[in-house]
N, C-alpha and C. Protein backbone atom coordinates (compact mmCIF):
# COMPACT_ATOMS: atom_id res chain seq x y z
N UNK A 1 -3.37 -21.63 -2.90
CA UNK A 1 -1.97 -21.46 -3.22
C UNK A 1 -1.17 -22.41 -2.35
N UNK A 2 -0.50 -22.99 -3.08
CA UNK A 2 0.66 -23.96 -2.06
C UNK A 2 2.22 -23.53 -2.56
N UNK A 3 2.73 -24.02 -1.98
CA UNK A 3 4.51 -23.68 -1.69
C UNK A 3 4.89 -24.93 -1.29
N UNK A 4 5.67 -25.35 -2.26
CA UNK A 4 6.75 -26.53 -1.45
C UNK A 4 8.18 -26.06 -1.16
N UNK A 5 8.32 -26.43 -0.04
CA UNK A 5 9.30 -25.86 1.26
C UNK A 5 10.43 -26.84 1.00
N UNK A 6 10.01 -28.15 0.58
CA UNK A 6 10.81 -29.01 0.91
C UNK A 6 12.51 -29.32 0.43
N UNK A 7 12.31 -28.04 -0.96
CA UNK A 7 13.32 -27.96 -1.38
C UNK A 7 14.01 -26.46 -1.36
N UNK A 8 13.36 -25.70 -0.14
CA UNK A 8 14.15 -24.43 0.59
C UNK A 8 15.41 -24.83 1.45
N UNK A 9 16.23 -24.01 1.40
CA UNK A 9 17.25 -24.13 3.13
C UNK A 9 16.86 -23.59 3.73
N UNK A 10 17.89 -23.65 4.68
CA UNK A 10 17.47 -22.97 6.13
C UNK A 10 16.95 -21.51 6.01
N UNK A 11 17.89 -20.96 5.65
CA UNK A 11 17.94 -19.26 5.32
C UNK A 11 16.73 -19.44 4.68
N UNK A 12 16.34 -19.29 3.51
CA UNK A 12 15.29 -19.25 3.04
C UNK A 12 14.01 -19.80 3.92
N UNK A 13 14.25 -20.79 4.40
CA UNK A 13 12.97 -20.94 5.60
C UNK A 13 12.81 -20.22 6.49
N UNK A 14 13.36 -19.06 6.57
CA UNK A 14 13.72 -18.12 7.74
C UNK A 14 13.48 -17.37 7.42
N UNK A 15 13.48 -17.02 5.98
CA UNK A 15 13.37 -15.68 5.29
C UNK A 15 11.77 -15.89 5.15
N UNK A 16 11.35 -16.56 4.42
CA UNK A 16 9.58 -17.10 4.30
C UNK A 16 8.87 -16.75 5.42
N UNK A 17 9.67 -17.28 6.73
CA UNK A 17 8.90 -17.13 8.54
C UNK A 17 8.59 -15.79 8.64
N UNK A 18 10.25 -14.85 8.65
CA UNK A 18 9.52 -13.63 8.59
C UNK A 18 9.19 -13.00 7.78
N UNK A 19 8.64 -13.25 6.90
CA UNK A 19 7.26 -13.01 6.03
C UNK A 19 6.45 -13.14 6.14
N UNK A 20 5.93 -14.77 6.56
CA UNK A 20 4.86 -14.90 7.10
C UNK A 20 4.59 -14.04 8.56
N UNK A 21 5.44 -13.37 9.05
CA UNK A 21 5.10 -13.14 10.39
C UNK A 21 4.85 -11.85 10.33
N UNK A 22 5.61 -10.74 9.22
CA UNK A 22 5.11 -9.41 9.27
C UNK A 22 3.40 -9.54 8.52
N UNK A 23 3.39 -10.62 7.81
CA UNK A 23 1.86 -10.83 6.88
C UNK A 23 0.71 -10.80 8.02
N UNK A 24 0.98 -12.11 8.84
CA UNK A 24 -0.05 -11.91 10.09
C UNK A 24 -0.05 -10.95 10.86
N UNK A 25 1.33 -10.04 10.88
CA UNK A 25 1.06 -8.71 12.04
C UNK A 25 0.16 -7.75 11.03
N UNK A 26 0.45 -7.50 10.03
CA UNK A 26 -0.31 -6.48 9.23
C UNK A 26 -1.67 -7.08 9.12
N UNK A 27 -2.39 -8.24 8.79
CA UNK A 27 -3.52 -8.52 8.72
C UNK A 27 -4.40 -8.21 10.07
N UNK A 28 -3.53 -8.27 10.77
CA UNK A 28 -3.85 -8.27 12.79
C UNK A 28 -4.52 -6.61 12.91
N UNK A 29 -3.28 -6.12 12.34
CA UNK A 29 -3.25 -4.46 12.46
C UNK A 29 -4.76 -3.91 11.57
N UNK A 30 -4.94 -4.80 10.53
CA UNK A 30 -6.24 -4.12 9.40
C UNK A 30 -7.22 -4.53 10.55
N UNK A 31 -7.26 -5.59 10.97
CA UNK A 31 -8.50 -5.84 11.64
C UNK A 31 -8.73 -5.15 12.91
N UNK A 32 -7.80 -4.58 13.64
CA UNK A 32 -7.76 -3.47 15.02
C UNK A 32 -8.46 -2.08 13.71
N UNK A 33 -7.85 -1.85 12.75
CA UNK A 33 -8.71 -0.54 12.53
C UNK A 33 -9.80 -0.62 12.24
N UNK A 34 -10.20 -1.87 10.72
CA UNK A 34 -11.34 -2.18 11.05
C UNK A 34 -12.47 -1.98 12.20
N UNK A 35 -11.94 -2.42 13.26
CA UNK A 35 -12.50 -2.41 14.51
C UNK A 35 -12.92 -0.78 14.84
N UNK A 36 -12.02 -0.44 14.83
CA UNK A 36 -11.37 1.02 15.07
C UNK A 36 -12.73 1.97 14.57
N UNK A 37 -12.60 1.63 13.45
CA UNK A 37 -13.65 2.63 12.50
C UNK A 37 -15.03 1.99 12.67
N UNK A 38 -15.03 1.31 13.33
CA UNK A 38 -16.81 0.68 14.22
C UNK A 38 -17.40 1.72 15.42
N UNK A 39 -15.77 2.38 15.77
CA UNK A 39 -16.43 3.05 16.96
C UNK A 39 -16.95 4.39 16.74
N UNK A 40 -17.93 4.48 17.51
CA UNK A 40 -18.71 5.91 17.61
C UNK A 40 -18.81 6.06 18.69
N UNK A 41 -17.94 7.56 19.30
CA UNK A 41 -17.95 8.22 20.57
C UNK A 41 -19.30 8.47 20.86
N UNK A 42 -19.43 8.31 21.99
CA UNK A 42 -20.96 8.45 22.37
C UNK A 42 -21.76 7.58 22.49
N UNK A 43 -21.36 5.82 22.01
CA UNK A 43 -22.65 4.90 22.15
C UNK A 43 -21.89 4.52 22.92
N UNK A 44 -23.38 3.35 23.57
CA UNK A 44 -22.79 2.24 24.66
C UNK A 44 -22.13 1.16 23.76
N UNK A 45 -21.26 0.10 25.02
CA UNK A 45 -20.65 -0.82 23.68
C UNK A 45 -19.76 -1.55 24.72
N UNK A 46 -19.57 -2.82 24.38
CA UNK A 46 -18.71 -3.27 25.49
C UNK A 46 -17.54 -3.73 24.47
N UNK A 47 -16.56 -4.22 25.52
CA UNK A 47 -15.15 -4.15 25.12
C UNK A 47 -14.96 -6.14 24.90
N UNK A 48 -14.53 -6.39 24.24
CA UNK A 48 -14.76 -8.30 23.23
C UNK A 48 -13.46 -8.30 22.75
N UNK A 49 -12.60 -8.93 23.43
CA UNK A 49 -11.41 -9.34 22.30
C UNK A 49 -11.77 -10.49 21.12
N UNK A 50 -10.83 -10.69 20.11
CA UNK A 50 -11.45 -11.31 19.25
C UNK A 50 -11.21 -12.69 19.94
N UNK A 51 -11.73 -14.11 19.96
CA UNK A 51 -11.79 -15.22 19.79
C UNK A 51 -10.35 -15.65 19.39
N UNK A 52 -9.86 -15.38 17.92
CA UNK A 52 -8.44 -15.88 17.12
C UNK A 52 -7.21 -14.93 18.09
N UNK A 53 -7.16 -14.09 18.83
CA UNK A 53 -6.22 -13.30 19.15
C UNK A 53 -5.18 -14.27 20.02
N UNK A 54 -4.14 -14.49 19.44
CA UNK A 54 -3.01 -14.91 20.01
C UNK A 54 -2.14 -14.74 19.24
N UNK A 55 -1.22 -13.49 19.82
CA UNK A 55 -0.07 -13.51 19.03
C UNK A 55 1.52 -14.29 19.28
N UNK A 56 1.44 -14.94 18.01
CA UNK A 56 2.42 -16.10 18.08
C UNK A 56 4.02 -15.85 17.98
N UNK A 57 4.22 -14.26 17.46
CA UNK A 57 5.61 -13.92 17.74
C UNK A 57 6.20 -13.38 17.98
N UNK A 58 5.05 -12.89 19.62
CA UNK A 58 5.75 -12.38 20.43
C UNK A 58 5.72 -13.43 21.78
N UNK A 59 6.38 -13.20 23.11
CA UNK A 59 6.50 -14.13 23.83
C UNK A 59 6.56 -12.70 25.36
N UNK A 60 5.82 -12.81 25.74
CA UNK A 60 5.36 -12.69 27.00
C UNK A 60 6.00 -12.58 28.26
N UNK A 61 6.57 -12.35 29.08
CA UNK A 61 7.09 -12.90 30.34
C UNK A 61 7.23 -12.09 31.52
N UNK A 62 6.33 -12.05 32.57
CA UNK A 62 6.25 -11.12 33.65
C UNK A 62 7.78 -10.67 34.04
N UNK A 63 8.15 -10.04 34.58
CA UNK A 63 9.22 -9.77 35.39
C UNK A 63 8.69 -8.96 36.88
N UNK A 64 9.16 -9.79 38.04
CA UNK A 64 9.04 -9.46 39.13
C UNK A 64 9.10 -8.03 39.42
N UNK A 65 8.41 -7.28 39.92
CA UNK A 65 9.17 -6.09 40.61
C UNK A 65 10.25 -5.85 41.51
N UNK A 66 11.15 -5.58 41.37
CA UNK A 66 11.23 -5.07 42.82
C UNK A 66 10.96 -3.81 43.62
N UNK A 67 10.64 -4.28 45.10
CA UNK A 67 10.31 -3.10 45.62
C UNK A 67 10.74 -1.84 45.98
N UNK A 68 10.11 -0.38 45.83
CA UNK A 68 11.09 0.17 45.86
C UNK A 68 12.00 0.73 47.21
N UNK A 69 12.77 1.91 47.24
CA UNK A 69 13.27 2.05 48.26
C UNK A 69 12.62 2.17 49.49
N UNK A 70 12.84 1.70 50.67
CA UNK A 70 12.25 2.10 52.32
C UNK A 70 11.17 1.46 52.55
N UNK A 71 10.63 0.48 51.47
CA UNK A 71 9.57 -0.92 51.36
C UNK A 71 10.41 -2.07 51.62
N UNK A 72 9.21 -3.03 51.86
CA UNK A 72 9.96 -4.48 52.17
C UNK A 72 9.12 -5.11 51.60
């Protein structure tokens, strides 16, 4: 399947993005249950994130603590 974009606007390219972006969160989400329904309480099994896992729209960013009261 192809889509030519080239004759979308803005809005509409925006509107498509988040589409495409709830599409990859829901495909993300089938494959965590997928996963999900692999497990059986009781076996051994180690813990593997997938390889493809990077999610692209969200954005990350530590925030410092601060410490709390009567600490330095």
């Amino acid at each position: 399947m192809s889509i030519n974009i080239d004759q979308l606007s803005a809005v509409e390219l925006v509107a498509l993005n988040h589409h495409i972006i709830e599409r990859l969160k829901m495909l993300e989400s089938l494959e965590v249950h997928k996963s999900m329904m692999q497990f059986h309480p009781g076996c051994a099994g180690k813990l593997r994130l997938p390889q493809q896992w990077a999610p692209v729209w969200n954005h990350y960013e530590v925030q410092p603590q601060e410490p709390h009261r009567g600490q330095r």
